[in-house]
PDB file of N, CA and C in Angstrom:
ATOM      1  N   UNK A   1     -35.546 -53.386 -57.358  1.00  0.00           N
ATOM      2  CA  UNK A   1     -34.139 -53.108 -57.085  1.00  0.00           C
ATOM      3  C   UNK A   1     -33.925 -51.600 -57.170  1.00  0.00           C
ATOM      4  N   UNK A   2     -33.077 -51.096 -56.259  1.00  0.00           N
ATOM      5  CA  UNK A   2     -33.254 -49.898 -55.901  1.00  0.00           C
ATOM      6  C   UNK A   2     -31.927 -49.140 -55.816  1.00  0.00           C
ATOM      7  N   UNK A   3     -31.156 -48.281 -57.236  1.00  0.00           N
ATOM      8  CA  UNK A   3     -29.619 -48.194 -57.190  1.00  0.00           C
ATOM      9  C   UNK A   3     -29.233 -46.871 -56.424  1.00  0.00           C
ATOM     10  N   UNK A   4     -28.254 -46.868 -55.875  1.00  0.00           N
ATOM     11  CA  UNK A   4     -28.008 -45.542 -54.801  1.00  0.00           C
ATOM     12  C   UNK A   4     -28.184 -44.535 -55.860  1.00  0.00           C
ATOM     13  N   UNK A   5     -28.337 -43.598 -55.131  1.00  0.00           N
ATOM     14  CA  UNK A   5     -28.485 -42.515 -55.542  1.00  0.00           C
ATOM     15  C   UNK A   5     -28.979 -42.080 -57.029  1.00  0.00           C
ATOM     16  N   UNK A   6     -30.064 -42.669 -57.272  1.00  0.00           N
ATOM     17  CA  UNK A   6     -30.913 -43.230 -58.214  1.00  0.00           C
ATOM     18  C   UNK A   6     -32.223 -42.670 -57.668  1.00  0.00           C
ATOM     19  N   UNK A   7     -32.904 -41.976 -58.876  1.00  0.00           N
ATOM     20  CA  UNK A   7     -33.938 -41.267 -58.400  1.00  0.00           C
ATOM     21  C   UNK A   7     -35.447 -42.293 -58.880  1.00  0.00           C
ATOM     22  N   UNK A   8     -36.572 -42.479 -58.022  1.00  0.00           N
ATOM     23  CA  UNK A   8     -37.212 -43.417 -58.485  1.00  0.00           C
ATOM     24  C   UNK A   8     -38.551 -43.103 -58.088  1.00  0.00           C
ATOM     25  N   UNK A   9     -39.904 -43.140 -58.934  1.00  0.00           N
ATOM     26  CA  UNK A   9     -41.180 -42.335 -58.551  1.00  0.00           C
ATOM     27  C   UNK A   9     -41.688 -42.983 -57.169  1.00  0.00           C
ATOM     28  N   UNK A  10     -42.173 -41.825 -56.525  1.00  0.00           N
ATOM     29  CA  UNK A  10     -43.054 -41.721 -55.169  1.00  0.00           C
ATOM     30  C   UNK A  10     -44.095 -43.381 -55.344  1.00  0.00           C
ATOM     31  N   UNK A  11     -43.665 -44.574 -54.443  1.00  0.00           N
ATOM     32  CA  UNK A  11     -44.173 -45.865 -54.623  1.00  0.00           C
ATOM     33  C   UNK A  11     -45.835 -45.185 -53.880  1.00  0.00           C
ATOM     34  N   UNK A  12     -45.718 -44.596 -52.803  1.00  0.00           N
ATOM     35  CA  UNK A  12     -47.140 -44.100 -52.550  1.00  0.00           C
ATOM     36  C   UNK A  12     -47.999 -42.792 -53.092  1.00  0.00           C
ATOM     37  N   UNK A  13     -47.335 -42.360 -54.148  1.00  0.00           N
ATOM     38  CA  UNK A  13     -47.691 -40.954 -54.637  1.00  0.00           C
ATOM     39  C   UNK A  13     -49.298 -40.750 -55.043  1.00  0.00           C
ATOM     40  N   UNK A  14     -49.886 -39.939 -54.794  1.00  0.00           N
ATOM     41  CA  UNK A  14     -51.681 -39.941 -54.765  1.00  0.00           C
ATOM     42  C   UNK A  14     -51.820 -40.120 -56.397  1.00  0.00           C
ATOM     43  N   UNK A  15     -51.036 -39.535 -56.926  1.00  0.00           N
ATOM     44  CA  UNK A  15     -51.073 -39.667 -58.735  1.00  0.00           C
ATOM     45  C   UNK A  15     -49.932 -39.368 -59.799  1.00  0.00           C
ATOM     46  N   UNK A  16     -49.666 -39.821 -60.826  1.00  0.00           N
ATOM     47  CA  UNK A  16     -48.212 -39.639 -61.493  1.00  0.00           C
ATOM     48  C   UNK A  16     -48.967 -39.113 -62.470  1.00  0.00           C
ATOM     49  N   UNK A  17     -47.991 -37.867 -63.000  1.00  0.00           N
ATOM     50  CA  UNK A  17     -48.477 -37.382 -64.163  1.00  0.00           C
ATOM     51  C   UNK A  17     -47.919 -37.812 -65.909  1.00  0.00           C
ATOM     52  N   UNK A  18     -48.386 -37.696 -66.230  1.00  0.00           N
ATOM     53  CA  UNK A  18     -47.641 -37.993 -67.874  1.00  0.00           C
ATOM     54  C   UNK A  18     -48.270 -36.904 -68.306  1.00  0.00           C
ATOM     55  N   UNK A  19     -47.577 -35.478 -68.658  1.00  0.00           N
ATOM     56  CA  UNK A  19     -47.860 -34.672 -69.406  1.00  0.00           C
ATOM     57  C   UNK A  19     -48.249 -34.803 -70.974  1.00  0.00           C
ATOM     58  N   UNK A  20     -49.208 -34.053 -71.542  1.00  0.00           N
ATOM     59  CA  UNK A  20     -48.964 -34.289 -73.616  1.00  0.00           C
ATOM     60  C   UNK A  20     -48.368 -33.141 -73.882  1.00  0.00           C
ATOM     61  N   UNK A  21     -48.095 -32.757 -75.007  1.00  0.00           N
ATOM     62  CA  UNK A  21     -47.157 -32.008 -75.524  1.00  0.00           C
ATOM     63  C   UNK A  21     -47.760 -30.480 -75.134  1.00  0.00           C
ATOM     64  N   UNK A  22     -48.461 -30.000 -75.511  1.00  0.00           N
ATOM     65  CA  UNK A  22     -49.416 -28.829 -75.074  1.00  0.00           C
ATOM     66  C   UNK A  22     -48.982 -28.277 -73.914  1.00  0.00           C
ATOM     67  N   UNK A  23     -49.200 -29.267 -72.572  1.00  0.00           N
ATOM     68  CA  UNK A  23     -48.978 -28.474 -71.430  1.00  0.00           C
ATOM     69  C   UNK A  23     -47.300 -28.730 -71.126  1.00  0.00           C
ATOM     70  N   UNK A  24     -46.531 -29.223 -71.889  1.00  0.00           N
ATOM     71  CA  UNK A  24     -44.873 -28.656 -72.183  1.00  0.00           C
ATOM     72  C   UNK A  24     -45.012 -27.711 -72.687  1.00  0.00           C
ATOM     73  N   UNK A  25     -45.878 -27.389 -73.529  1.00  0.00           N
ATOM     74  CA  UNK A  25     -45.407 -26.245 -74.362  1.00  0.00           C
ATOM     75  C   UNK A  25     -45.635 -24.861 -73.591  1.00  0.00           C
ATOM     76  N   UNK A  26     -46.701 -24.942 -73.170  1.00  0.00           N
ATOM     77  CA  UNK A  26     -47.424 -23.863 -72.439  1.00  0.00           C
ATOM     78  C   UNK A  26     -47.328 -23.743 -71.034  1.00  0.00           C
ATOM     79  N   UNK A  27     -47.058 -24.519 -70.203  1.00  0.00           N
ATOM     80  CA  UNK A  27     -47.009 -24.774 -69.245  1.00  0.00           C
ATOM     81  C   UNK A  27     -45.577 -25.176 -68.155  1.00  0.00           C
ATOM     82  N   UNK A  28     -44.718 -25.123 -69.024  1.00  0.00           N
ATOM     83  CA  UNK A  28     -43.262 -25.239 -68.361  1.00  0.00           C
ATOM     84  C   UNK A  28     -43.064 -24.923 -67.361  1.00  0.00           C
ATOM     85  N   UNK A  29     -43.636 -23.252 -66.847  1.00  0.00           N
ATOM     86  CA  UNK A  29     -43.282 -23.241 -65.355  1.00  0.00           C
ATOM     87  C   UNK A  29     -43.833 -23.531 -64.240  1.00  0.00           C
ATOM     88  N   UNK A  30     -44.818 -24.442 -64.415  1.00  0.00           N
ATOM     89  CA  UNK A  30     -45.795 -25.317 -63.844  1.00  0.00           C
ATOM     90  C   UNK A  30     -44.830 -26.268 -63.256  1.00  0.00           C
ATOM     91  N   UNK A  31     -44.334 -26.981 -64.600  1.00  0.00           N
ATOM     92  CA  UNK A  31     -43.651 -28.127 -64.084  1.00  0.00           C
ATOM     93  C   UNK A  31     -42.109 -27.789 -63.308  1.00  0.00           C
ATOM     94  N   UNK A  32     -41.764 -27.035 -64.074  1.00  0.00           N
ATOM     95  CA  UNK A  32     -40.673 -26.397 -62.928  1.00  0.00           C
ATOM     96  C   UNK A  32     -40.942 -26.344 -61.448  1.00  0.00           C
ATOM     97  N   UNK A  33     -42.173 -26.369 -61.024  1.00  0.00           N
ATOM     98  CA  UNK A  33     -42.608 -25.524 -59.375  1.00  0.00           C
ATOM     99  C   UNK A  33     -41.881 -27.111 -58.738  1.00  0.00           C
ATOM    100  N   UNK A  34     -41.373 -26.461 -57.656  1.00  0.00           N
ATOM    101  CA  UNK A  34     -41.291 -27.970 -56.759  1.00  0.00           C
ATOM    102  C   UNK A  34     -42.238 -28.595 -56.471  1.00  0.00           C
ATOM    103  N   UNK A  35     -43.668 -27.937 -56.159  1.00  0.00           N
ATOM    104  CA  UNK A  35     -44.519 -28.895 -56.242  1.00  0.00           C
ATOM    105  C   UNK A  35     -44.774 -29.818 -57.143  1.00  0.00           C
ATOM    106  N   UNK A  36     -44.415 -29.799 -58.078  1.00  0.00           N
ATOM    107  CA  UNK A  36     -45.102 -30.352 -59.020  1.00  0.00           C
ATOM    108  C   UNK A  36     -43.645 -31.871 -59.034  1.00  0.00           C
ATOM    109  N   UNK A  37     -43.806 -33.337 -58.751  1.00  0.00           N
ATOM    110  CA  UNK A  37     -43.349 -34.467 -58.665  1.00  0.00           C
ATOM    111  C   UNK A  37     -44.246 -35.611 -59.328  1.00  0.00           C
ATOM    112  N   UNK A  38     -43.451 -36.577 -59.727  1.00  0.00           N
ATOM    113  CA  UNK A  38     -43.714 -38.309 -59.886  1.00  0.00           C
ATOM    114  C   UNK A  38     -44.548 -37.989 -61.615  1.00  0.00           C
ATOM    115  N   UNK A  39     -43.558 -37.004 -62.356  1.00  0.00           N
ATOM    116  CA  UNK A  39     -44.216 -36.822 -64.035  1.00  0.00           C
ATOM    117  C   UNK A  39     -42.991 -37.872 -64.891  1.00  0.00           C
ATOM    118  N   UNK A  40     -43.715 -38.345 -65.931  1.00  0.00           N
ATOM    119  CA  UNK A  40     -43.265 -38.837 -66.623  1.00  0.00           C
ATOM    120  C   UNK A  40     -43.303 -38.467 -68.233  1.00  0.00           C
ATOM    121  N   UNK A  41     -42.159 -37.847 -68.692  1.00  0.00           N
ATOM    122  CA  UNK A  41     -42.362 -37.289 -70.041  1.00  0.00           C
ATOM    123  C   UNK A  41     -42.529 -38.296 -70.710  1.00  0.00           C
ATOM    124  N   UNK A  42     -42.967 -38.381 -72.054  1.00  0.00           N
ATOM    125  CA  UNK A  42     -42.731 -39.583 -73.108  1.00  0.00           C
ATOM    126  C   UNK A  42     -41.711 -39.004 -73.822  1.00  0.00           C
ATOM    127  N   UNK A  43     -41.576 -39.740 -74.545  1.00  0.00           N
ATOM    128  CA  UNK A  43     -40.905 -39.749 -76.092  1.00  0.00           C
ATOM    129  C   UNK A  43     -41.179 -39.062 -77.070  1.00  0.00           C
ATOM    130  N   UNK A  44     -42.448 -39.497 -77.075  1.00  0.00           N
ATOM    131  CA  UNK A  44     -43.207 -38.737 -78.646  1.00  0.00           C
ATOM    132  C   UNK A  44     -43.512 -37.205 -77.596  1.00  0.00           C
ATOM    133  N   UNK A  45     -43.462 -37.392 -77.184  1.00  0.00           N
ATOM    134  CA  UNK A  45     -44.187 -35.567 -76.084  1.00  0.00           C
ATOM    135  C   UNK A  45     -42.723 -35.187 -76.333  1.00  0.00           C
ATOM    136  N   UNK A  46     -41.355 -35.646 -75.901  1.00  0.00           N
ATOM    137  CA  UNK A  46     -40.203 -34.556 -76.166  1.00  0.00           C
ATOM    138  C   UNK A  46     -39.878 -34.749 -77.331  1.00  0.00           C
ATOM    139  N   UNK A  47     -40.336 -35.451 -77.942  1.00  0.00           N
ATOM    140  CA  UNK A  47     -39.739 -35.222 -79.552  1.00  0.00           C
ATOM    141  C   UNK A  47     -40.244 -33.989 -80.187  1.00  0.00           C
ATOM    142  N   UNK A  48     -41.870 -34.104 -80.126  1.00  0.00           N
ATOM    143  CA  UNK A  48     -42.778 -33.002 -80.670  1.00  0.00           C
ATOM    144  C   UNK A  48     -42.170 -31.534 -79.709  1.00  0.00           C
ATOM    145  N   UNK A  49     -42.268 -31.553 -78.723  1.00  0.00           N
ATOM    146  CA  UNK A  49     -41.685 -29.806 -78.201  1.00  0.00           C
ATOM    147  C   UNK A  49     -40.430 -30.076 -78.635  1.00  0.00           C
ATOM    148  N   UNK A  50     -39.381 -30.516 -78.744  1.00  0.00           N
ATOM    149  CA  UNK A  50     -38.261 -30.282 -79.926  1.00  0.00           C
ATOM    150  C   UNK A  50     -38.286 -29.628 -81.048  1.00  0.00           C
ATOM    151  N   UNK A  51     -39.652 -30.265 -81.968  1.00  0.00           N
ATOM    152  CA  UNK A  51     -39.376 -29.950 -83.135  1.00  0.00           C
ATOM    153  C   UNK A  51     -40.276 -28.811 -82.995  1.00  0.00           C
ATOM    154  N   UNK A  52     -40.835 -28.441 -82.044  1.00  0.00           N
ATOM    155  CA  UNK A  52     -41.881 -26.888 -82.094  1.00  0.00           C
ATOM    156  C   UNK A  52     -41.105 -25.562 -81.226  1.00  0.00           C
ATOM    157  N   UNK A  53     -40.394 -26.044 -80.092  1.00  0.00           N
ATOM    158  CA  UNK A  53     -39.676 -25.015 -79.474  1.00  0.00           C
ATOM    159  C   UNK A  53     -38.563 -25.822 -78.546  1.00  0.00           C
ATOM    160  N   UNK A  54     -36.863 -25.681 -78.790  1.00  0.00           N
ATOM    161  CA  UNK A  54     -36.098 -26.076 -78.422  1.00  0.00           C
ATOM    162  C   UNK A  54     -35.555 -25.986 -77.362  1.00  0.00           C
ATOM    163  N   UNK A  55     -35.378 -24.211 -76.768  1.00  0.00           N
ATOM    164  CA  UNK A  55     -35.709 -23.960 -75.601  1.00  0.00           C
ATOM    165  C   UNK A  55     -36.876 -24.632 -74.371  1.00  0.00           C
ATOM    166  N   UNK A  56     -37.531 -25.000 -74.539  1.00  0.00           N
ATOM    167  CA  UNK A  56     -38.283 -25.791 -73.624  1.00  0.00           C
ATOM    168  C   UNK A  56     -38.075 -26.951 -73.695  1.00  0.00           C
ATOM    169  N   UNK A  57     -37.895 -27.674 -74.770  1.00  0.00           N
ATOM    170  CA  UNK A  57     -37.004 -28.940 -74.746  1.00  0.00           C
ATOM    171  C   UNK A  57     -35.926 -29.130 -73.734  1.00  0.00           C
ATOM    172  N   UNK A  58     -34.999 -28.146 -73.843  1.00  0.00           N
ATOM    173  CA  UNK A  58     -33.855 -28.035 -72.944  1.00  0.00           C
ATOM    174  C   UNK A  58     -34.416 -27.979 -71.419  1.00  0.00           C
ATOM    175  N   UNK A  59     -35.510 -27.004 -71.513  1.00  0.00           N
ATOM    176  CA  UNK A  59     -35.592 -26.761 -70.127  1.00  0.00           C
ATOM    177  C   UNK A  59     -36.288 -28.592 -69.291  1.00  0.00           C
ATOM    178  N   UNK A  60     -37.238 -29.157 -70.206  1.00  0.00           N
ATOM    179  CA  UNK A  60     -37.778 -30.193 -69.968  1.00  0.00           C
ATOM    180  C   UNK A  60     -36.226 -31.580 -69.784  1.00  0.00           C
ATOM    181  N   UNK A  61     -35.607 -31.414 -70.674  1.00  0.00           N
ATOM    182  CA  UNK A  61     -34.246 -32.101 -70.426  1.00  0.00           C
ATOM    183  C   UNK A  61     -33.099 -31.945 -69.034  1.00  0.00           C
ATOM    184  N   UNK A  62     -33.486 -31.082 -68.897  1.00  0.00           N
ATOM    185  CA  UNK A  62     -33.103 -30.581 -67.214  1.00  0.00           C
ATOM    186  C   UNK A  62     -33.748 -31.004 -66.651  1.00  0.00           C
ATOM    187  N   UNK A  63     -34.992 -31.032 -66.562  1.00  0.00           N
ATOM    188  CA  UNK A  63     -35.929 -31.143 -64.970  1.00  0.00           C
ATOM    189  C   UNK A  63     -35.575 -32.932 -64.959  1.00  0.00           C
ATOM    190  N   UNK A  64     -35.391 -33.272 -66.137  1.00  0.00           N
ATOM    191  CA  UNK A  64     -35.116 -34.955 -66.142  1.00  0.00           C
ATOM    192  C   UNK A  64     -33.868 -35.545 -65.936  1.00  0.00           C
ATOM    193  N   UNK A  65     -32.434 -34.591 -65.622  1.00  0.00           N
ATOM    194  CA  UNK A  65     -31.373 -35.062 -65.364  1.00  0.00           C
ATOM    195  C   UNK A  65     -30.993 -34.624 -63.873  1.00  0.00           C
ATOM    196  N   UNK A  66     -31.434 -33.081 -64.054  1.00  0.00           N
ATOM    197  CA  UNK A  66     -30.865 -32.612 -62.651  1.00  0.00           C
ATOM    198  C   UNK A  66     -31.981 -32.465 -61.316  1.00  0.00           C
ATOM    199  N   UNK A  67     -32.901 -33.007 -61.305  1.00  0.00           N
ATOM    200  CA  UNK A  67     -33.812 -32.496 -60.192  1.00  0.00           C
ATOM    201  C   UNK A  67     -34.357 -34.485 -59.169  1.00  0.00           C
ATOM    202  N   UNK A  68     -33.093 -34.523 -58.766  1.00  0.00           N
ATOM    203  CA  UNK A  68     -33.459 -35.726 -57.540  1.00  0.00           C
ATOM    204  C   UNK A  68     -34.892 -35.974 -56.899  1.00  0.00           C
ATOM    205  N   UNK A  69     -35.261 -34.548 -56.211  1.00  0.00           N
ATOM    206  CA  UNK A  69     -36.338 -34.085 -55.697  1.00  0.00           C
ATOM    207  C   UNK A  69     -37.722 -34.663 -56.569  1.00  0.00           C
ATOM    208  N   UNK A  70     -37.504 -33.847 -57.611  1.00  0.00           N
ATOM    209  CA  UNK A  70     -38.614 -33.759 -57.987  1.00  0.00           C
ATOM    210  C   UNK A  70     -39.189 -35.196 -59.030  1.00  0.00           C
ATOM    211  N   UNK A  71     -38.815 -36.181 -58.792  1.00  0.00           N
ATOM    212  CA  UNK A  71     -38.569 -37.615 -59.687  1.00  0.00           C
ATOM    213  C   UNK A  71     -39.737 -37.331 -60.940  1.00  0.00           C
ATOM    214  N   UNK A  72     -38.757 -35.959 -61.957  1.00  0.00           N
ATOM    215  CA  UNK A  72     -39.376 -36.525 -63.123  1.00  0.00           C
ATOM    216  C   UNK A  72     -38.243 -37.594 -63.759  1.00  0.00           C
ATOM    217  N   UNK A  73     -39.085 -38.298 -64.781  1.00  0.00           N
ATOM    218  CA  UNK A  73     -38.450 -39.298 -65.480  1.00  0.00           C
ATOM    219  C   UNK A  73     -38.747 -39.189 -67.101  1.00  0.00           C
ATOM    220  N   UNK A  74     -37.914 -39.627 -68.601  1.00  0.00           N
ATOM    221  CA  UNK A  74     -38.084 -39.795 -69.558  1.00  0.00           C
ATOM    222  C   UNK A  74     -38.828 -40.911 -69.543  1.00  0.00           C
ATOM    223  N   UNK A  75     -39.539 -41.471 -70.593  1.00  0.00           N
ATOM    224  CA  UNK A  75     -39.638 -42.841 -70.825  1.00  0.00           C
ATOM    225  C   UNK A  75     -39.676 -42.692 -72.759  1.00  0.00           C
ATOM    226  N   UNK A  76     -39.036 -43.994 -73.217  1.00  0.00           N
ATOM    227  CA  UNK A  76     -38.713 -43.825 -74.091  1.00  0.00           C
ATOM    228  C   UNK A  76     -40.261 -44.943 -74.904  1.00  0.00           C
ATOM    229  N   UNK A  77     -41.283 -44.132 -74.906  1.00  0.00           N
ATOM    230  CA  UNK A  77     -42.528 -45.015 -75.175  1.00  0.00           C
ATOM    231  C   UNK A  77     -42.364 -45.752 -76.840  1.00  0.00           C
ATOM    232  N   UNK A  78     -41.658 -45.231 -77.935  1.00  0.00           N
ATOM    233  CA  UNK A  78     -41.689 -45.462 -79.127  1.00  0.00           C
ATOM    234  C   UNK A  78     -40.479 -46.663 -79.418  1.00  0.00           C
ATOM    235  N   UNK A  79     -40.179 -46.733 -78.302  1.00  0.00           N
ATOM    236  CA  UNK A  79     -39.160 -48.071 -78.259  1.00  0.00           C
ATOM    237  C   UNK A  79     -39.391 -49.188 -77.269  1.00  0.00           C
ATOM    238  N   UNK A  80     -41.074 -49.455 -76.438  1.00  0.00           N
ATOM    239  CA  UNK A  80     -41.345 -50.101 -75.770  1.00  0.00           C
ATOM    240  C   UNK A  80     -42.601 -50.872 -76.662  1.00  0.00           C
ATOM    241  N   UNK A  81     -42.126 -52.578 -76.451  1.00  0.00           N
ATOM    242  CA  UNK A  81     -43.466 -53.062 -77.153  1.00  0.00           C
ATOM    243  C   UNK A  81     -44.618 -53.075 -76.400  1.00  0.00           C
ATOM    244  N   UNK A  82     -44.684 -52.533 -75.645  1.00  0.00           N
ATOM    245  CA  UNK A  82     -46.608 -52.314 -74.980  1.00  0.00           C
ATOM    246  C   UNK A  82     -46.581 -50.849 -75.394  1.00  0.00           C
ATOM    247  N   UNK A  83     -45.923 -49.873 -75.594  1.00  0.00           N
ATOM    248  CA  UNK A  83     -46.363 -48.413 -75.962  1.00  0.00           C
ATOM    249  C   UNK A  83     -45.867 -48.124 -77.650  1.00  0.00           C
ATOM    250  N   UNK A  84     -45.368 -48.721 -78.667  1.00  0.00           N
ATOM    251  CA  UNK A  84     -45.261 -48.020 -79.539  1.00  0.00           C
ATOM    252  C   UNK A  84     -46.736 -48.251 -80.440  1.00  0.00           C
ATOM    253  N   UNK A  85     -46.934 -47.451 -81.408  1.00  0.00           N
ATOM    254  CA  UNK A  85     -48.138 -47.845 -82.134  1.00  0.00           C
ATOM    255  C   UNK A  85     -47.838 -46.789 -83.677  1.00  0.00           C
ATOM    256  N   UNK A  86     -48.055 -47.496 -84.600  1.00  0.00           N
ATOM    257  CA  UNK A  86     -47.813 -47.231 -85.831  1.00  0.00           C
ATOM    258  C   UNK A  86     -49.081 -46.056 -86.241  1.00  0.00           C
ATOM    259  N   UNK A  87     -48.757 -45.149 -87.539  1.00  0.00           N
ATOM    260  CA  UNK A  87     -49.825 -44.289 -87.801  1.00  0.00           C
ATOM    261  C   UNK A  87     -50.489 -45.589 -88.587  1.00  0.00           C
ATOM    262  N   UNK A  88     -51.716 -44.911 -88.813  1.00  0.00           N
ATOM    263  CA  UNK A  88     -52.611 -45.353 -89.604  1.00  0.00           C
ATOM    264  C   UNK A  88     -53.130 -44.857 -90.927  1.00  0.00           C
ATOM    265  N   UNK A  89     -53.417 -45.731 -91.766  1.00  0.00           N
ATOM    266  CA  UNK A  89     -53.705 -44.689 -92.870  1.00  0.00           C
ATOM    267  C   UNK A  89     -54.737 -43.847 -93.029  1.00  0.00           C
ATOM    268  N   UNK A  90     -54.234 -42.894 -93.418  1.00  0.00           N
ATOM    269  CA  UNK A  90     -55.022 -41.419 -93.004  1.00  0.00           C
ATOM    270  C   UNK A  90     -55.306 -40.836 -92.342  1.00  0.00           C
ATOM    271  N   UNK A  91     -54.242 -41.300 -91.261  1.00  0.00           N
ATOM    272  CA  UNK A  91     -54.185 -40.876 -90.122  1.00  0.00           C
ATOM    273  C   UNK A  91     -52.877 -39.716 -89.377  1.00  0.00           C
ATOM    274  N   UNK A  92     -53.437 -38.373 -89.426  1.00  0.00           N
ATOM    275  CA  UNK A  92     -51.696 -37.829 -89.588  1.00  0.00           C
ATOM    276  C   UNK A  92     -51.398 -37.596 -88.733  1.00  0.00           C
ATOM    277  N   UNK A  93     -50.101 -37.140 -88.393  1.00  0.00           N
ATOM    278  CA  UNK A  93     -48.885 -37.520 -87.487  1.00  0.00           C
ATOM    279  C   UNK A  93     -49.405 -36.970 -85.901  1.00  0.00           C
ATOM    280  N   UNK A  94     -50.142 -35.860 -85.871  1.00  0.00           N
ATOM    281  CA  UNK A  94     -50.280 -34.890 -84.974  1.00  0.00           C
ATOM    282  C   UNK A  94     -51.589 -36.524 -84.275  1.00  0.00           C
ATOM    283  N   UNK A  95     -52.228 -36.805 -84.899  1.00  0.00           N
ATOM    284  CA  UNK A  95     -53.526 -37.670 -84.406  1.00  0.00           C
ATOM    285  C   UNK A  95     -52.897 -38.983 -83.678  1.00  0.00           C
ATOM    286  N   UNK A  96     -51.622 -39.689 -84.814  1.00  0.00           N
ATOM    287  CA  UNK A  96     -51.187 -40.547 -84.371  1.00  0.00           C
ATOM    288  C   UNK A  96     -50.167 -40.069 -82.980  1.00  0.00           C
ATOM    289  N   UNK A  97     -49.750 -39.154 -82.424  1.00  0.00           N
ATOM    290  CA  UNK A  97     -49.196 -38.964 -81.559  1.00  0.00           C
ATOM    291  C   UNK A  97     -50.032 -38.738 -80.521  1.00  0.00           C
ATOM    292  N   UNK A  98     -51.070 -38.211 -80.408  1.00  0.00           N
ATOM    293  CA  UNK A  98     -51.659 -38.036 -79.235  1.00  0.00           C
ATOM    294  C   UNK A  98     -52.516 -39.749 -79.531  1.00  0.00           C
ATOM    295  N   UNK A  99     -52.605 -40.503 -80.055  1.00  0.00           N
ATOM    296  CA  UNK A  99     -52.914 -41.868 -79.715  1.00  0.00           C
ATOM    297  C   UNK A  99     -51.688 -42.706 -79.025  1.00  0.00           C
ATOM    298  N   UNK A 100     -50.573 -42.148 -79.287  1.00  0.00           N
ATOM    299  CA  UNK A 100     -49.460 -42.926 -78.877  1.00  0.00           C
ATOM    300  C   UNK A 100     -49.374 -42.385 -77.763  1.00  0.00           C
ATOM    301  N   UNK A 101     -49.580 -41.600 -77.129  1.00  0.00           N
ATOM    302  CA  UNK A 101     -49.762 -40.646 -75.640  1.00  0.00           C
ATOM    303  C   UNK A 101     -50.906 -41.517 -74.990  1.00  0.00           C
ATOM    304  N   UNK A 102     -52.180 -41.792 -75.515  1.00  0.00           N
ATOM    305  CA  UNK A 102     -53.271 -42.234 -74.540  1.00  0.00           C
ATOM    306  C   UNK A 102     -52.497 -43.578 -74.472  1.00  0.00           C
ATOM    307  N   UNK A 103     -51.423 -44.191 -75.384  1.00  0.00           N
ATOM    308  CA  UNK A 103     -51.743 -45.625 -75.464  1.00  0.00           C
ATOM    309  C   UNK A 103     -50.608 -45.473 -74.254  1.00  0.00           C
ATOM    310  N   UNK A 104     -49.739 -44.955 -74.020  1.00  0.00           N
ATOM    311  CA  UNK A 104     -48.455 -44.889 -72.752  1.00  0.00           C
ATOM    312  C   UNK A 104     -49.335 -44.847 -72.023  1.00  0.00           C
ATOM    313  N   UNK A 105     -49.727 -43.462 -71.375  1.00  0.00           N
ATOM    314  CA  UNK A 105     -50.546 -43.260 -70.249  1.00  0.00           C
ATOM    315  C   UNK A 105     -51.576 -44.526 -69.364  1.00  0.00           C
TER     316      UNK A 105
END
């Protein structure tokens, strides 16, 4: 189902990206380029550039409200039961997040 003017990823796109936190951090004006379409931020990826640099947060919060074109999308992985996944013990936060990244992806 398909709502007007509703932005929705490339059904034939050669590949969708799901960025990890790193290349938000470093890499922002990458994703800014118009080339660059059909990305999907996570959750735990904008939570973590939040709590490391806010400014790029913002800028990443833009490319996900205002850019039709370019169909990035949020996904809210830590509130989906096929993507959330608990830490483990002894397992710290930075480890359990990039497991919660492979487990979305």
């Amino acid at each position: 189902v398909k709502c007007p003017g509703r932005k929705v990823l490339e059904k034939n796109a050669e590949c969708y990206m799901i960025p990890d936190t790193n290349i938000c951090l470093h890499q922002i004006d990458a994703l800014e380029s118009p080339k660059i379409r059909n990305v999907v931020l996570l959750g735990t990826v904008m939570q973590e550039v939040l709590n490391r640099n806010r400014g790029t947060y913002a800028r990443l919060k833009a490319l996900c409200s205002n850019d039709q074109e370019k169909a990035i999308f949020y996904f809210a992985n830590e509130h989906h039961r096929s993507t959330f996944v608990e830490q483990n013990d002894g397992e710290t936060i930075n480890d359990r997040n990039d497991r919660a990244i492979r487990v979305a992806a």
